[in-house]
PDB file of N, CA and C in Angstrom:
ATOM      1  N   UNK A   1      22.136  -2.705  23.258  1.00  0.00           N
ATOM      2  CA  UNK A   1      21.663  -2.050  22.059  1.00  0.00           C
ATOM      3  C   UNK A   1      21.077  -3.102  21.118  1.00  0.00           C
ATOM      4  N   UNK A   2      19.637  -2.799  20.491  1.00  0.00           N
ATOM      5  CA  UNK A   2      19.272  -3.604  19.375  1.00  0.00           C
ATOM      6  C   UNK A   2      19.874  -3.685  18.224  1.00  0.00           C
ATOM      7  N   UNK A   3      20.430  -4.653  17.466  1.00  0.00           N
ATOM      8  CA  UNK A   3      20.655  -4.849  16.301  1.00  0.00           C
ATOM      9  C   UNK A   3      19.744  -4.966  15.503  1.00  0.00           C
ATOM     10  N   UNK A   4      19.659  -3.708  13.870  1.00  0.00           N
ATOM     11  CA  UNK A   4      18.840  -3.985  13.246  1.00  0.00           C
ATOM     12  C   UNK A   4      19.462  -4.973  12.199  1.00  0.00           C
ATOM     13  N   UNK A   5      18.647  -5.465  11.489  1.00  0.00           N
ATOM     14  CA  UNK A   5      18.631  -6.304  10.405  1.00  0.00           C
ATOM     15  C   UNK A   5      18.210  -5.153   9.318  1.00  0.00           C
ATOM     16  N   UNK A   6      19.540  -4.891   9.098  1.00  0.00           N
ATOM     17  CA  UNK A   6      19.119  -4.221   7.375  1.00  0.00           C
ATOM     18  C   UNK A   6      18.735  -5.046   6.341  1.00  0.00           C
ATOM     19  N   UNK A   7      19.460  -5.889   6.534  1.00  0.00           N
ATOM     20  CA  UNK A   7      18.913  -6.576   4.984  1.00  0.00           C
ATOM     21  C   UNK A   7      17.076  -6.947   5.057  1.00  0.00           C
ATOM     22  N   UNK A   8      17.324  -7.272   6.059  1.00  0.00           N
ATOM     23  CA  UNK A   8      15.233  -7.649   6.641  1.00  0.00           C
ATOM     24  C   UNK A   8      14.523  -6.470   6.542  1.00  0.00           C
ATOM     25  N   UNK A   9      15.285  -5.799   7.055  1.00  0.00           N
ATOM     26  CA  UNK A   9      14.601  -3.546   6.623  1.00  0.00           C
ATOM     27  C   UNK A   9      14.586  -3.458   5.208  1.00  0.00           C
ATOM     28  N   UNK A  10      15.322  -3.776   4.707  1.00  0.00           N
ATOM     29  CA  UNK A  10      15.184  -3.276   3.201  1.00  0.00           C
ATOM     30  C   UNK A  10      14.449  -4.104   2.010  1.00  0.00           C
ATOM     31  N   UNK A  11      13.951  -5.612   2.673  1.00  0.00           N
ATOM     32  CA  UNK A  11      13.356  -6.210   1.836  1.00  0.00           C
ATOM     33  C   UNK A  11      12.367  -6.025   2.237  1.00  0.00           C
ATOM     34  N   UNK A  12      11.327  -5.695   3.674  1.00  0.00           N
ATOM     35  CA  UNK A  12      10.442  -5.540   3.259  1.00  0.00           C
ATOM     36  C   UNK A  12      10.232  -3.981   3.218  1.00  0.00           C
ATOM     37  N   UNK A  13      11.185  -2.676   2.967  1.00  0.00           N
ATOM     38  CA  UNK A  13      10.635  -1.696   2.205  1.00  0.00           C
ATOM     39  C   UNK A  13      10.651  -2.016   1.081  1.00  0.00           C
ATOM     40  N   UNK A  14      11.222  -2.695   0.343  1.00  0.00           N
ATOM     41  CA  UNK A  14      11.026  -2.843  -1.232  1.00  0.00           C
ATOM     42  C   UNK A  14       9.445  -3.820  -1.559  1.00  0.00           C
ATOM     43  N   UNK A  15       9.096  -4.181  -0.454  1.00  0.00           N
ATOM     44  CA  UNK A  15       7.826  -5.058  -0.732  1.00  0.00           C
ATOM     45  C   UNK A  15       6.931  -4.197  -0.706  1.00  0.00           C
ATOM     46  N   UNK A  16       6.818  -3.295   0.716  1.00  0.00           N
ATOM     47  CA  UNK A  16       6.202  -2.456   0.716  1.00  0.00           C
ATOM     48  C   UNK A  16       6.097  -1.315   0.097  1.00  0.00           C
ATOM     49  N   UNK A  17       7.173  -0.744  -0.600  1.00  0.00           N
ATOM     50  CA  UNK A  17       6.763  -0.185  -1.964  1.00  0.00           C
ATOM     51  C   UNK A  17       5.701  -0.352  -2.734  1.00  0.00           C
ATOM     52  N   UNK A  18       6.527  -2.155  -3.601  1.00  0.00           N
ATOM     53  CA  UNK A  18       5.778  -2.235  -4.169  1.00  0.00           C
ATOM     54  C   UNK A  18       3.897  -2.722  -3.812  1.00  0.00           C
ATOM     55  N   UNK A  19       3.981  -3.343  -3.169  1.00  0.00           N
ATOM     56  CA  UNK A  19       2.408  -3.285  -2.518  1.00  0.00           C
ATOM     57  C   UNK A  19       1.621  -2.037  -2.342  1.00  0.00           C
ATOM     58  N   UNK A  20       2.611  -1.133  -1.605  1.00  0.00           N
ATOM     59  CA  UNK A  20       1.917   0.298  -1.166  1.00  0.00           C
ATOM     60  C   UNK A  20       1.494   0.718  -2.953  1.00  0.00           C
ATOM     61  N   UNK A  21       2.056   1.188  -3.583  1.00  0.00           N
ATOM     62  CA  UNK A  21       2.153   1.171  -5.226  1.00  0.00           C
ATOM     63  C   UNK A  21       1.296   0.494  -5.999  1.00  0.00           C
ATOM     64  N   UNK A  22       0.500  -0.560  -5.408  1.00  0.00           N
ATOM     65  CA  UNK A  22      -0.473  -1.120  -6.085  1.00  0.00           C
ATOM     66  C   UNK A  22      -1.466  -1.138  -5.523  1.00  0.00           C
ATOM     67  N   UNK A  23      -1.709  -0.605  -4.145  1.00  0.00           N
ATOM     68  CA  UNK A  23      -2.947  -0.522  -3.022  1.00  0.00           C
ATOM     69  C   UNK A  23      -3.446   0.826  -3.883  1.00  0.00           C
ATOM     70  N   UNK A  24      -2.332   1.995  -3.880  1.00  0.00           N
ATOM     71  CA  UNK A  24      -2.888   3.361  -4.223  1.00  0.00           C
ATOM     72  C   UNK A  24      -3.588   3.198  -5.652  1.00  0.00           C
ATOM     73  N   UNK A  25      -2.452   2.565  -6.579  1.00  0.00           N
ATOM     74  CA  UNK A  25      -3.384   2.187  -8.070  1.00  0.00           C
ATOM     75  C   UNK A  25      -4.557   2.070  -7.697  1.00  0.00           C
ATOM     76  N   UNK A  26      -4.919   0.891  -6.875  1.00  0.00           N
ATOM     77  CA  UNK A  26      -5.959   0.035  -7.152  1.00  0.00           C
ATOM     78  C   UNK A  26      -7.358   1.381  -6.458  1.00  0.00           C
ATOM     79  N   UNK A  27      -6.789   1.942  -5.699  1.00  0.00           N
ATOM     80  CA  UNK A  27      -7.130   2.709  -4.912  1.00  0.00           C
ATOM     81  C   UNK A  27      -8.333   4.238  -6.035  1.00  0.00           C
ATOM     82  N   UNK A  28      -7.086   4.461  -7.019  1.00  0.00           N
ATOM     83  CA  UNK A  28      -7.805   5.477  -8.165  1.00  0.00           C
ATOM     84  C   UNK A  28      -8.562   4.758  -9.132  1.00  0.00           C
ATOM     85  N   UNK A  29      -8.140   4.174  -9.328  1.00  0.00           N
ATOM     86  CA  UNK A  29      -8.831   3.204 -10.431  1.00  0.00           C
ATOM     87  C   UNK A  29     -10.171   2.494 -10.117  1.00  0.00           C
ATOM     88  N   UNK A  30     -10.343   2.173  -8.636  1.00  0.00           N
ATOM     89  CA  UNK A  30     -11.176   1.744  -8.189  1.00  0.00           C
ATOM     90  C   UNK A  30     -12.468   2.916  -7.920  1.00  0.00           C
ATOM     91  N   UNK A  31     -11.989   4.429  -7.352  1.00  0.00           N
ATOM     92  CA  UNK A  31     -12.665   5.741  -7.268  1.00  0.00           C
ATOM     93  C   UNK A  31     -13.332   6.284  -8.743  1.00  0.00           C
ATOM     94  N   UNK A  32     -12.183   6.035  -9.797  1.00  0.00           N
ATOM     95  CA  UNK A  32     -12.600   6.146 -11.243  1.00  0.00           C
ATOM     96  C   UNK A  32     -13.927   5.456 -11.514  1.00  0.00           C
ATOM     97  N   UNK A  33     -13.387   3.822 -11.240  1.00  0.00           N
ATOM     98  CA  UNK A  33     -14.738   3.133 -11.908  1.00  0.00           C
ATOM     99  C   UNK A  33     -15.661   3.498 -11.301  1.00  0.00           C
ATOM    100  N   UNK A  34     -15.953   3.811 -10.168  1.00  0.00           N
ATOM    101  CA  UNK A  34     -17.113   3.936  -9.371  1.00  0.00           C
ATOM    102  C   UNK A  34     -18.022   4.947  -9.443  1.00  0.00           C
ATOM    103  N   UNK A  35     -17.274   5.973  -9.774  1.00  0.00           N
ATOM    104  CA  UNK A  35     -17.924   7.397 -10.529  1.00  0.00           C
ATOM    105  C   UNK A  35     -18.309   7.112 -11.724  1.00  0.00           C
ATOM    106  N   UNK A  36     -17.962   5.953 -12.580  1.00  0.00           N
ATOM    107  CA  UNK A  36     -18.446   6.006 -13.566  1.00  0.00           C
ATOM    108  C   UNK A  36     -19.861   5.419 -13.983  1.00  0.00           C
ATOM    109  N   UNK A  37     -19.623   4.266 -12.662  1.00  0.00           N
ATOM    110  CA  UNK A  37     -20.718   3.587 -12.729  1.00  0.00           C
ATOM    111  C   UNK A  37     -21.970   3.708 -11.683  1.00  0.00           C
ATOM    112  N   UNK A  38     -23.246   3.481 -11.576  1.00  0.00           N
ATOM    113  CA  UNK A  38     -24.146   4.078 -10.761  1.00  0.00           C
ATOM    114  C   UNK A  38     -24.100   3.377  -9.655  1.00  0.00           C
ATOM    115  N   UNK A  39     -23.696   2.352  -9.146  1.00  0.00           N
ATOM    116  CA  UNK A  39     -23.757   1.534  -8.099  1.00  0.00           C
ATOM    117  C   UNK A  39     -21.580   2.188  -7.302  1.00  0.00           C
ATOM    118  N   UNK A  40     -22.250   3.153  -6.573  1.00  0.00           N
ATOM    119  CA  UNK A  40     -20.472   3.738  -6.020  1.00  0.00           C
ATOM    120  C   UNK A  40     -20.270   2.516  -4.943  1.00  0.00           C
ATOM    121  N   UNK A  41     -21.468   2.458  -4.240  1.00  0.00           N
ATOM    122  CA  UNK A  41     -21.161   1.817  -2.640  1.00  0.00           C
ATOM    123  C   UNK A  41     -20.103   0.849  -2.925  1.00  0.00           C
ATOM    124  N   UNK A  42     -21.205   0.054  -3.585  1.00  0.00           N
ATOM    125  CA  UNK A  42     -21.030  -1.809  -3.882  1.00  0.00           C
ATOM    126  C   UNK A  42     -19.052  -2.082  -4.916  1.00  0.00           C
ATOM    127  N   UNK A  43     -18.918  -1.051  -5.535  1.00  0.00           N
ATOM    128  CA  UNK A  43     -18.141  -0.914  -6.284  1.00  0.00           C
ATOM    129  C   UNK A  43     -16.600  -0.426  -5.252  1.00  0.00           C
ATOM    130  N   UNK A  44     -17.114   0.126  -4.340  1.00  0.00           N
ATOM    131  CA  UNK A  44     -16.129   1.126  -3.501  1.00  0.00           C
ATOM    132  C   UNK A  44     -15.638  -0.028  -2.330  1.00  0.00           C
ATOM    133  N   UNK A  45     -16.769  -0.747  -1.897  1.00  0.00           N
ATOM    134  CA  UNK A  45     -16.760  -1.585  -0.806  1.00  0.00           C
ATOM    135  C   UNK A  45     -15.865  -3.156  -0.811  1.00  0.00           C
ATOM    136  N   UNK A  46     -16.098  -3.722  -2.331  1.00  0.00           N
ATOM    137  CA  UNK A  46     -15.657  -4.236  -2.853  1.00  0.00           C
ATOM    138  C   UNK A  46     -14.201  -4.043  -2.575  1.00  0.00           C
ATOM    139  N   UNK A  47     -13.888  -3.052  -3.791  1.00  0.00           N
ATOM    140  CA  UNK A  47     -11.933  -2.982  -3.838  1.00  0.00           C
ATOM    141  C   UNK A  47     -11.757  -2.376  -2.922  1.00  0.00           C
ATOM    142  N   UNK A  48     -12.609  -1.546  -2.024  1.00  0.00           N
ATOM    143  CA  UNK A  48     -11.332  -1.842  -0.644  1.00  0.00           C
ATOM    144  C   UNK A  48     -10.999  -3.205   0.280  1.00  0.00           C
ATOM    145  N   UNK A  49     -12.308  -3.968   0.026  1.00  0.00           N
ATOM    146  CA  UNK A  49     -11.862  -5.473   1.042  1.00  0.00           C
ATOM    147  C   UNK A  49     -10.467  -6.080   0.131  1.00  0.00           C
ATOM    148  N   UNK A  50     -10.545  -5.787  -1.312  1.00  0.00           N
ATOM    149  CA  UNK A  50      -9.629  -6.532  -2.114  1.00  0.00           C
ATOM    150  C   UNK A  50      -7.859  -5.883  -1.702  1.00  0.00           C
ATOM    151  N   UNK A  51      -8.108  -4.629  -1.574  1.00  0.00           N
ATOM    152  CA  UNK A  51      -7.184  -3.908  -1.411  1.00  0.00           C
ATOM    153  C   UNK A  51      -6.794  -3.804  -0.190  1.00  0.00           C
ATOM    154  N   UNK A  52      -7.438  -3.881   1.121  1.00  0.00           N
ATOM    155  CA  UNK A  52      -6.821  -4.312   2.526  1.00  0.00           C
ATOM    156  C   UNK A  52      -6.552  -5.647   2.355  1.00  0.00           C
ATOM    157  N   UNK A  53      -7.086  -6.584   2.014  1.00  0.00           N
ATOM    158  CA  UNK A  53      -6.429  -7.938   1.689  1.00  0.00           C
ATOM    159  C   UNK A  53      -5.012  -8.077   1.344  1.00  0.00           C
ATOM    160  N   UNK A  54      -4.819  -7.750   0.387  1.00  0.00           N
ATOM    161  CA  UNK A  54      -3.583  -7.321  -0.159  1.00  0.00           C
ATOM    162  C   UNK A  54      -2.429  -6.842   0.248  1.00  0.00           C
ATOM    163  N   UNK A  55      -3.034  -5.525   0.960  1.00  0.00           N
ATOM    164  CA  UNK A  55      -2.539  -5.030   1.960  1.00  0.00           C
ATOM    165  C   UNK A  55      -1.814  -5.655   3.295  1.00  0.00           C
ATOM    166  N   UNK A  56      -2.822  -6.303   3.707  1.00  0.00           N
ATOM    167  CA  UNK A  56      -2.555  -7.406   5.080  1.00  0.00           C
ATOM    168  C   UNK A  56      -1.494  -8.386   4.509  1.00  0.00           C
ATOM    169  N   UNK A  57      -1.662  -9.100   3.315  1.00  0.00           N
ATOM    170  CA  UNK A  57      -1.350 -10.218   3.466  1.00  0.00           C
ATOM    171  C   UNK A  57       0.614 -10.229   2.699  1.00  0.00           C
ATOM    172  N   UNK A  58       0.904  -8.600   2.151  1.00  0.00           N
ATOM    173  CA  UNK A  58       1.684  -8.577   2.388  1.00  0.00           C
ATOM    174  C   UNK A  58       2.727  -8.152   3.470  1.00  0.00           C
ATOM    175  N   UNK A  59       1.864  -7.420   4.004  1.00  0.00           N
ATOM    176  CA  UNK A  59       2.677  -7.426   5.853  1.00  0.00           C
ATOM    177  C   UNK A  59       2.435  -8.706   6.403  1.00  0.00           C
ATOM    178  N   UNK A  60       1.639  -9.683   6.549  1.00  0.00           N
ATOM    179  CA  UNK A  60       2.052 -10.617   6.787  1.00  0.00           C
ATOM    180  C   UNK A  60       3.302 -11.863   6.130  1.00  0.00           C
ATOM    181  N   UNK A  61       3.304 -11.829   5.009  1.00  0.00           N
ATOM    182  CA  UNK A  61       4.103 -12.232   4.294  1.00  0.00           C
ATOM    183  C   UNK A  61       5.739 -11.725   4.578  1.00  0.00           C
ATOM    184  N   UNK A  62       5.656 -10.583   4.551  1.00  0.00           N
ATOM    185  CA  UNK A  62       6.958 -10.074   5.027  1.00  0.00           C
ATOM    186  C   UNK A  62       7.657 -10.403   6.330  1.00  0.00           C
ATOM    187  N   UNK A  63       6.280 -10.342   7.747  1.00  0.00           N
ATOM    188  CA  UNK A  63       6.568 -10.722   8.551  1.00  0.00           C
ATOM    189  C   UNK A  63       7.303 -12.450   8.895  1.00  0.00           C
ATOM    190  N   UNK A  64       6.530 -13.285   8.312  1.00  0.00           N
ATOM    191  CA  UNK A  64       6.695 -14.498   7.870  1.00  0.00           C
ATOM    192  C   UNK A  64       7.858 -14.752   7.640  1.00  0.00           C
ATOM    193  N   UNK A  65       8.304 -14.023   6.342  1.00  0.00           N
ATOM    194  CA  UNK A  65       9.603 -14.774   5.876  1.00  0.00           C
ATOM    195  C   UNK A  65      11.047 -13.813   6.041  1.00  0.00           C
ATOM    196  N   UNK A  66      10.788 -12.393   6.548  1.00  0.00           N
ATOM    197  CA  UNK A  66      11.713 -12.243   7.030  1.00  0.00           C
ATOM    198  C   UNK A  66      12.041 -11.542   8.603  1.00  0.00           C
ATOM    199  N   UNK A  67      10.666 -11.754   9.051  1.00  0.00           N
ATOM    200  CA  UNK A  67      10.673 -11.404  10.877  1.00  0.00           C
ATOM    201  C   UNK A  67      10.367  -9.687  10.512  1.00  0.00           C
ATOM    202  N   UNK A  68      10.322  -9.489  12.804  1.00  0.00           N
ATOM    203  CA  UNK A  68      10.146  -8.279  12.668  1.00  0.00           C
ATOM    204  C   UNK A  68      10.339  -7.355  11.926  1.00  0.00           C
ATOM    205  N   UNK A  69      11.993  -6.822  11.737  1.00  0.00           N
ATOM    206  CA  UNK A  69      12.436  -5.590  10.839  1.00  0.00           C
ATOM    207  C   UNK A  69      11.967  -5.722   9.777  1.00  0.00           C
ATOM    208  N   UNK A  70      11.439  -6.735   8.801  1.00  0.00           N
ATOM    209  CA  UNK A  70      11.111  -6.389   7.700  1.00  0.00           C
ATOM    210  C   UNK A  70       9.947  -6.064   7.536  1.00  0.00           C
ATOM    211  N   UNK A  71       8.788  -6.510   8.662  1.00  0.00           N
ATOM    212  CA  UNK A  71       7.769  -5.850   8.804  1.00  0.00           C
ATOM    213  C   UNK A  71       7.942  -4.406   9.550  1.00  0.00           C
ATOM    214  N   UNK A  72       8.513  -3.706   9.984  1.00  0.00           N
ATOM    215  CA  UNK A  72       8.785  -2.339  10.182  1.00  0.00           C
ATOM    216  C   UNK A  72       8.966  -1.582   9.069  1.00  0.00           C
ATOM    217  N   UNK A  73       9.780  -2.278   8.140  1.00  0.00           N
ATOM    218  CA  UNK A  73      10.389  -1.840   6.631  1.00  0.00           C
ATOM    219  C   UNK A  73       9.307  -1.611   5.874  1.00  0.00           C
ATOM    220  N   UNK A  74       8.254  -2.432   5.802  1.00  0.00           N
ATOM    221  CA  UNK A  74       6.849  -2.842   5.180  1.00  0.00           C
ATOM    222  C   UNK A  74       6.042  -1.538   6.007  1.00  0.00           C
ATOM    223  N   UNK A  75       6.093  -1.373   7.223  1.00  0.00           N
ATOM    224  CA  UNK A  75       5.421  -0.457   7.555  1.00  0.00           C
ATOM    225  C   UNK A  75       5.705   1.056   7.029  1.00  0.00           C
ATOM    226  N   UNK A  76       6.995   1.027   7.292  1.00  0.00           N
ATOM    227  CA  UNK A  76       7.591   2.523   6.880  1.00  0.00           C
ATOM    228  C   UNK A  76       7.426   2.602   5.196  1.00  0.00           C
ATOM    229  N   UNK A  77       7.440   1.926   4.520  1.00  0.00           N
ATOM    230  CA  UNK A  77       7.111   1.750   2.875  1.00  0.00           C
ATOM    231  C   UNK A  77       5.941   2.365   2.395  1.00  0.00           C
ATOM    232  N   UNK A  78       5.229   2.075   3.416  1.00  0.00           N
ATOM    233  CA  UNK A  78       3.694   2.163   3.475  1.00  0.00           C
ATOM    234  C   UNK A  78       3.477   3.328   3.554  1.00  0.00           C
ATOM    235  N   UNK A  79       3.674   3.949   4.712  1.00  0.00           N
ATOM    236  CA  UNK A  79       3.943   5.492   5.047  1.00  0.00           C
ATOM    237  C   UNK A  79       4.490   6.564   4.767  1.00  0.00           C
ATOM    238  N   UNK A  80       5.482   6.325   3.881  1.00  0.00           N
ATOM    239  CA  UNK A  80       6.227   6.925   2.846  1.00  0.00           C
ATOM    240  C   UNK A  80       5.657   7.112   1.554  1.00  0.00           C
ATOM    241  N   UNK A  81       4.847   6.008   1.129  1.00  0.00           N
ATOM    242  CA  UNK A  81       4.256   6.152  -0.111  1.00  0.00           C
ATOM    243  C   UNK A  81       3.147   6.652  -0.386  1.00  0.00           C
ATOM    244  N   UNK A  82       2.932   6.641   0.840  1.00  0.00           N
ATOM    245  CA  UNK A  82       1.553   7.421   1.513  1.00  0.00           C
ATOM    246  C   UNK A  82       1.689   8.889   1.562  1.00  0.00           C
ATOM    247  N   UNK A  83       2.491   9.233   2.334  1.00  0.00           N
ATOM    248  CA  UNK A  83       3.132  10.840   2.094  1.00  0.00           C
ATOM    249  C   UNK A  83       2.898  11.561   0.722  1.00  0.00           C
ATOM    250  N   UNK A  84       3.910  10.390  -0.163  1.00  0.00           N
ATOM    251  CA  UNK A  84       4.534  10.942  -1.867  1.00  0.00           C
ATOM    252  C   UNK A  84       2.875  11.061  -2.562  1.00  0.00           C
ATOM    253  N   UNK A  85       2.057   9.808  -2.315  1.00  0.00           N
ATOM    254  CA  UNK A  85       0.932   9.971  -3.343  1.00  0.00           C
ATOM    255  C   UNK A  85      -0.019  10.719  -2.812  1.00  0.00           C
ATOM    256  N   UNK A  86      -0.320  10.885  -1.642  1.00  0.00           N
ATOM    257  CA  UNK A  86      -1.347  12.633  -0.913  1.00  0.00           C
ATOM    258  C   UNK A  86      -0.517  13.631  -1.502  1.00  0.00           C
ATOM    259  N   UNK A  87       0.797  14.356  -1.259  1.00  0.00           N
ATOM    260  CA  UNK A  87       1.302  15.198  -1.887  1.00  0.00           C
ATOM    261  C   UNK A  87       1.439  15.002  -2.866  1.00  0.00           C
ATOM    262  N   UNK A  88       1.412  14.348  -4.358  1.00  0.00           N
ATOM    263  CA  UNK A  88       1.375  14.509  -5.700  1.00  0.00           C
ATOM    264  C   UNK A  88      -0.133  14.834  -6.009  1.00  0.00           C
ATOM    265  N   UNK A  89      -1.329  14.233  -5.028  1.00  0.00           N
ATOM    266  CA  UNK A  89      -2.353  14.206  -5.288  1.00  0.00           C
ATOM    267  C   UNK A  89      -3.020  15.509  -5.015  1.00  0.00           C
ATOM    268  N   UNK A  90      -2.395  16.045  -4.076  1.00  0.00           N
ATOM    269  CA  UNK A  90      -3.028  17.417  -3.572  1.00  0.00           C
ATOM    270  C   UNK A  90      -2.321  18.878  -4.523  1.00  0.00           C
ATOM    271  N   UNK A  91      -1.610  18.195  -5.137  1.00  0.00           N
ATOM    272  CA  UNK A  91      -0.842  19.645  -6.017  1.00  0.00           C
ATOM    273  C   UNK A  91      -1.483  18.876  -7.109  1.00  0.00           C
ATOM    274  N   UNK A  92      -2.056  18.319  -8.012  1.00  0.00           N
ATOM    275  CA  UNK A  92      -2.898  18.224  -8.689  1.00  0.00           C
ATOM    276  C   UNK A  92      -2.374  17.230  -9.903  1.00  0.00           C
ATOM    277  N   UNK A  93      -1.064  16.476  -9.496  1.00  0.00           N
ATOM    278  CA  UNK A  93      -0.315  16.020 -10.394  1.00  0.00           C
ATOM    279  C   UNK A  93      -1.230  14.858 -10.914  1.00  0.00           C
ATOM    280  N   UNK A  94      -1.999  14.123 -10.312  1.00  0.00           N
ATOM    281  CA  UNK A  94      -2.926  12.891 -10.426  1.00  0.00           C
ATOM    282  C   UNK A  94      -3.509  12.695 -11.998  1.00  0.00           C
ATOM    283  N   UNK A  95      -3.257  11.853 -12.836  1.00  0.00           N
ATOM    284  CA  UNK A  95      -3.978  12.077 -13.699  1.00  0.00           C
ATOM    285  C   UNK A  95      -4.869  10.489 -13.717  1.00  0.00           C
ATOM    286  N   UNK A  96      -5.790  10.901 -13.848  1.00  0.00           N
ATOM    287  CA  UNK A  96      -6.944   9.445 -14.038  1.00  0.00           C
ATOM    288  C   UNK A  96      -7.639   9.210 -15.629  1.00  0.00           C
TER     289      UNK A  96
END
């Protein structure tokens, strides 16, 4: 039987929280400005390289310093927060 590493599970869901939590920010805020301004592409194309960056480099980071499980933790963080902000977003809770 595999032994998990909780403590490695739970630090990187708490990373991945918070990362996931600042991908989605960056995510509206970035859709906001872009509507606001006439250039969407260049504006859109932009913060997403900034925002998969980010993205990556804290699953890598996690992986790094605390191995597999905490990159699983990082994954499932991800996916979870992913869930919560489509469903807040689709019942209309979103405010920009």
């Amino acid at each position: 039987m595999i032994a998990l590493d909780w403590a490695a599970f739970g630090y990187g869901l708490a990373l991945g929280v918070a990362v996931s939590a600042a991908y989605f920010a960056g995510l509206a805020f970035g859709v906001t400005m872009a509507l606001r301004r006439g250039r969407v592409f260049g504006v859109l194309m932009l913060r997403a390289a900034l925002r998969i960056a980010l993205l990556l480099a804290g699953g890598w980071g996690a992986l790094t310093l605390w191995g597999p499980w905490a990159a699983l933790g990082y994954a499932a963080a991800f996916l979870i927060t992913r869930f919560v902000v489509t469903s807040v977003a689709r019942e209309g809770g979103a405010t920009t």
